[in-house]
N, C-alpha and C. Protein backbone atom coordinates (compact mmCIF):
# COMPACT_ATOMS: atom_id res chain seq x y z
N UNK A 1 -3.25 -3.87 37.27
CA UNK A 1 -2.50 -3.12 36.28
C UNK A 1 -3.50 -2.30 35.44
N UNK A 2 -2.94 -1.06 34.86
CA UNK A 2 -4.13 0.22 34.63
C UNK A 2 -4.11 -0.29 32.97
N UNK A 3 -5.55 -0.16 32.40
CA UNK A 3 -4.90 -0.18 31.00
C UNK A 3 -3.93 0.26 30.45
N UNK A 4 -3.27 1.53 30.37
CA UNK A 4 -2.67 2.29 29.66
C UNK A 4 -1.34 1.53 30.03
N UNK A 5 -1.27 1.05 31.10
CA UNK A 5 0.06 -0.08 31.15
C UNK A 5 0.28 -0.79 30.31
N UNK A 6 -0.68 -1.73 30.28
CA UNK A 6 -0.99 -2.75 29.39
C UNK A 6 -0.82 -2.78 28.17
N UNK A 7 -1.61 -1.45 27.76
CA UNK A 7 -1.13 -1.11 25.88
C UNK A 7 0.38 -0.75 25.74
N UNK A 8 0.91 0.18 26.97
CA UNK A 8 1.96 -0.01 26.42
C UNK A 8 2.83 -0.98 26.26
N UNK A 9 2.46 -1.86 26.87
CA UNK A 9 3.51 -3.59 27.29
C UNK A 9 3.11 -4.18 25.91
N UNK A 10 1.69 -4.24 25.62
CA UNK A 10 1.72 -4.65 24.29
C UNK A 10 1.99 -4.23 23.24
N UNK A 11 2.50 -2.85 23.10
CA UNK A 11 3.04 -2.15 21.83
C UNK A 11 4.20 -2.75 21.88
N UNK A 12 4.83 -2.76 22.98
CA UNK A 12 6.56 -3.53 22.79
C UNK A 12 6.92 -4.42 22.33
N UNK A 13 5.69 -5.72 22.98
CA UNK A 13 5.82 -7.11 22.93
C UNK A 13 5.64 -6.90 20.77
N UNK A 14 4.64 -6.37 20.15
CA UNK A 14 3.81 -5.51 19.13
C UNK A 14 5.53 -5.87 18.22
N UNK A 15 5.78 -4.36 18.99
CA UNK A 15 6.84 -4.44 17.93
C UNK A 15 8.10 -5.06 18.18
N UNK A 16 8.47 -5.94 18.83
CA UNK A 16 9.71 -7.29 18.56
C UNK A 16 8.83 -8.79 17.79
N UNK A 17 7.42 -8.75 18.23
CA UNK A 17 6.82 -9.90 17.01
C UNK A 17 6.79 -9.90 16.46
N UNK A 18 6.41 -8.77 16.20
CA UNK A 18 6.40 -8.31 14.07
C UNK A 18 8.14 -7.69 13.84
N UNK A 19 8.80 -7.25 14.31
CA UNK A 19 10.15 -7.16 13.90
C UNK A 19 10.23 -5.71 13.46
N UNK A 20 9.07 -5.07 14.09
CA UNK A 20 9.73 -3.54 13.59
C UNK A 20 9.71 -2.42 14.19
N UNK A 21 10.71 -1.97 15.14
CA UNK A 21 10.45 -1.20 15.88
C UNK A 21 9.80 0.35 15.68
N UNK A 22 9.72 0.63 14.73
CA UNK A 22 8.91 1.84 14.12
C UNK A 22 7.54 1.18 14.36
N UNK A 23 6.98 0.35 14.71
CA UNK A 23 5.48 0.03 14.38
C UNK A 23 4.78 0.86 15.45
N UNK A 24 3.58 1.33 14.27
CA UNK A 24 2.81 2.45 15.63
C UNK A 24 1.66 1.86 15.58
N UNK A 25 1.24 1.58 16.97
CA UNK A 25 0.64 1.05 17.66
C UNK A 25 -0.29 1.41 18.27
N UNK A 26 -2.02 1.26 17.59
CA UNK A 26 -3.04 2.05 18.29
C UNK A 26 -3.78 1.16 18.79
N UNK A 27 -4.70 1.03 19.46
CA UNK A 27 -6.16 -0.02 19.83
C UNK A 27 -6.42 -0.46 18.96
N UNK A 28 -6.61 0.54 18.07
CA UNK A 28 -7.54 -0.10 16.53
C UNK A 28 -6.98 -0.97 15.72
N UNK A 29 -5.30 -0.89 16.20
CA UNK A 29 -4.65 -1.61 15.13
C UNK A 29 -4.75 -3.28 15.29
N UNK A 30 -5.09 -3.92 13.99
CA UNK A 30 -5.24 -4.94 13.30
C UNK A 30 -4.64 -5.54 12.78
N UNK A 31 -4.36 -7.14 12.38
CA UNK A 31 -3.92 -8.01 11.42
C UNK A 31 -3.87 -7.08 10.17
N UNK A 32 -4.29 -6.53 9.45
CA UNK A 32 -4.55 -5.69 7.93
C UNK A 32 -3.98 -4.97 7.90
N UNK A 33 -3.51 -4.30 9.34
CA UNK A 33 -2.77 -3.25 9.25
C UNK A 33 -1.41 -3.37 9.19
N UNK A 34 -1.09 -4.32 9.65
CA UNK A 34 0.55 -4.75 10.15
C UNK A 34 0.78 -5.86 9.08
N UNK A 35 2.01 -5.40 8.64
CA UNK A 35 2.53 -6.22 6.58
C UNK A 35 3.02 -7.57 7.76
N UNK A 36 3.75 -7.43 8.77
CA UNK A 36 3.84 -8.82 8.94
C UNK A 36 3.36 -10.03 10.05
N UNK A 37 1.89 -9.32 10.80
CA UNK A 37 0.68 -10.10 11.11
C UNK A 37 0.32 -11.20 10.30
N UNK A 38 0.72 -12.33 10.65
CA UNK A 38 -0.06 -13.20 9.40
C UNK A 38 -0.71 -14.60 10.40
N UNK A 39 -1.28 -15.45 10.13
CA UNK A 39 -1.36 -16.73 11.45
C UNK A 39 -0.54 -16.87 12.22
N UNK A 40 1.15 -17.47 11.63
CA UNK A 40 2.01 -17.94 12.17
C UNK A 40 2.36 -16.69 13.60
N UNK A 41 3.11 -15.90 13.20
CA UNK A 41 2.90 -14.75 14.03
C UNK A 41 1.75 -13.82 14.98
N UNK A 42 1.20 -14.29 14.54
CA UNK A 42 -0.58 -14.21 15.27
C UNK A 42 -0.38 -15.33 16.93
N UNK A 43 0.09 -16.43 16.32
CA UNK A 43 0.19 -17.39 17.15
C UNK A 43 1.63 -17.01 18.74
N UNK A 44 2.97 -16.72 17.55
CA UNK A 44 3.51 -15.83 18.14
C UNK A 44 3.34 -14.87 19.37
N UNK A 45 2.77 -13.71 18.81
CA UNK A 45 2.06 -12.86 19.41
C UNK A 45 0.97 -13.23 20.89
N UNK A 46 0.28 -14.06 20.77
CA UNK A 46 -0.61 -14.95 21.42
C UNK A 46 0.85 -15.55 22.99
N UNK A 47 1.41 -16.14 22.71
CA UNK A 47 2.27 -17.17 23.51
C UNK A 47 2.97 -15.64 23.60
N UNK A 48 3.60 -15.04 23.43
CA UNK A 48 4.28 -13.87 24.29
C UNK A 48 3.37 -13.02 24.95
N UNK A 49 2.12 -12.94 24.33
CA UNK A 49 1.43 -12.42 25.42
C UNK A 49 1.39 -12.95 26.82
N UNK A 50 0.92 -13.88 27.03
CA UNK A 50 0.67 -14.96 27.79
C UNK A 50 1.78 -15.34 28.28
N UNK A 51 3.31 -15.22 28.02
CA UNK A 51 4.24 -15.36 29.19
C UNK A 51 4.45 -14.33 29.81
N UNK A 52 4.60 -13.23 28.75
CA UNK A 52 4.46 -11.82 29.48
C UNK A 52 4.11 -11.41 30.68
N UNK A 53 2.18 -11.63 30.45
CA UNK A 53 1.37 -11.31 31.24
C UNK A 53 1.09 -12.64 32.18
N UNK A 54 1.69 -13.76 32.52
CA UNK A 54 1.73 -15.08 33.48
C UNK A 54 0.10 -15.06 33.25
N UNK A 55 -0.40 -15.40 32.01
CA UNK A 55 -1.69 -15.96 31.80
C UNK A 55 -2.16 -16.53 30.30
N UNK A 56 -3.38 -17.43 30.69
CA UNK A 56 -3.36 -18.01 29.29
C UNK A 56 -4.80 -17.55 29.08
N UNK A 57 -4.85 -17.17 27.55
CA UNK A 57 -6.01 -16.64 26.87
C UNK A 57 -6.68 -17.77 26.28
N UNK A 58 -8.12 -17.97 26.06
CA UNK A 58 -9.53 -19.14 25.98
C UNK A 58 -9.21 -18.93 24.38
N UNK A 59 -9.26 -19.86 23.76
CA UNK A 59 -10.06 -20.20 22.20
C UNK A 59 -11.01 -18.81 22.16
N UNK A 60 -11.94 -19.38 22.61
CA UNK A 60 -12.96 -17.84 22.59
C UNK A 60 -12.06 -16.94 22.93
N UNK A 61 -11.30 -16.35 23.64
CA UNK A 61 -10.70 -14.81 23.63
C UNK A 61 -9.66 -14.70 22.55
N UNK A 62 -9.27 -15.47 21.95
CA UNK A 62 -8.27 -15.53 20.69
C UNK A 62 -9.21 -14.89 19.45
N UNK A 63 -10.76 -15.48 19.24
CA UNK A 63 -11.60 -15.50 18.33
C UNK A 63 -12.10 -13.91 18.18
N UNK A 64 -12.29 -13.81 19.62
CA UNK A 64 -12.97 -12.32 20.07
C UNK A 64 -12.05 -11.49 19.50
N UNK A 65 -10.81 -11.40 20.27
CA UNK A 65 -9.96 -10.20 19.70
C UNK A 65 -9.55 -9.83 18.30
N UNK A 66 -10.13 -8.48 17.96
CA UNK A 66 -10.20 -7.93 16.45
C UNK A 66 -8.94 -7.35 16.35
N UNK A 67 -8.55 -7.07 17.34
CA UNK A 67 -7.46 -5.55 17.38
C UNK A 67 -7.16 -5.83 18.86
N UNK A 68 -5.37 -5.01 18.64
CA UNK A 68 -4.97 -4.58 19.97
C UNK A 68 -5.95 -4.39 21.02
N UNK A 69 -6.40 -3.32 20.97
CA UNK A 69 -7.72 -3.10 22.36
C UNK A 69 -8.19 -4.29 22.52
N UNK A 70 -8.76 -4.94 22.01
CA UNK A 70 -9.41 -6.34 22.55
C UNK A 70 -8.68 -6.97 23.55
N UNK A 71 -7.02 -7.20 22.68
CA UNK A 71 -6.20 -7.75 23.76
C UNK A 71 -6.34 -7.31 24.81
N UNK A 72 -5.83 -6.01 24.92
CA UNK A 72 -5.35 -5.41 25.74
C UNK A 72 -6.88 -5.44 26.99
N UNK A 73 -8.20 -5.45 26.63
CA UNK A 73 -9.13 -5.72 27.47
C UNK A 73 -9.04 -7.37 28.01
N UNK A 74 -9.08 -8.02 27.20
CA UNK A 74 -8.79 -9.18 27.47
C UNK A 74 -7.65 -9.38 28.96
N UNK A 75 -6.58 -9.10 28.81
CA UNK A 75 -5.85 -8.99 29.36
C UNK A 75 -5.97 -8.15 31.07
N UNK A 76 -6.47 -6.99 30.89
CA UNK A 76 -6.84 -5.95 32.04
C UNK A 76 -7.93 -6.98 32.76
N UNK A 77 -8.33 -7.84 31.74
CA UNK A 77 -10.35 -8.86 32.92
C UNK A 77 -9.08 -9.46 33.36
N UNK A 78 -8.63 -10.50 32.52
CA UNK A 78 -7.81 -11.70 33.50
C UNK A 78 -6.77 -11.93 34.44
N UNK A 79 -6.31 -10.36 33.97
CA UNK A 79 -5.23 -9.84 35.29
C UNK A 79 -6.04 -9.45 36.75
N UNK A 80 -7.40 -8.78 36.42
CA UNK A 80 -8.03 -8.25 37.56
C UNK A 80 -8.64 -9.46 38.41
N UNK A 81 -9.42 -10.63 37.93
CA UNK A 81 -9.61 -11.25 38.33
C UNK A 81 -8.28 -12.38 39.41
N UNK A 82 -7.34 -11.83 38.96
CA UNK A 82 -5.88 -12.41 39.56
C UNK A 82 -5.88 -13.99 39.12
């Protein structure tokens, strides 16, 4: 799957976690940026990724990811690796 897939799958997943479909959605975007990113929903976010994408993300790749893009790299390694 090409990145640009990917970001967009995660802008969607993006905006039904946080609850707002107006949410615009860049790489860069962050916990700080989004009013309702907080742990609980972090966690959220995390477990829909991961059914989404039929994979589970490491402690370390939870830690790593700053921002969308991270995921979304995250995601493009562990899909490629199958």
């Amino acid at each position: 799957m090409q990145k640009a897939q990917v970001f967009n799958e995660i802008s969607i997943i993006c905006k039904n976690v946080f609850n707002d479909p107006q949410l615009k959605v860049e790489e860069k975007t962050s916990a700080k940026d989004v009013e309702n990113w907080d742990s609980m929903s972090n966690l959220f976010l995390i477990d829909s990724l991961e059914n989404h994408f039929k994979m589970k993300f490491s402690l370390e790749d939870i830690l790593h990811a700053q921002n969308i893009g991270d995921l979304c790299e995250i995601v493009v390694k562990k899909m490629s690796k199958g």
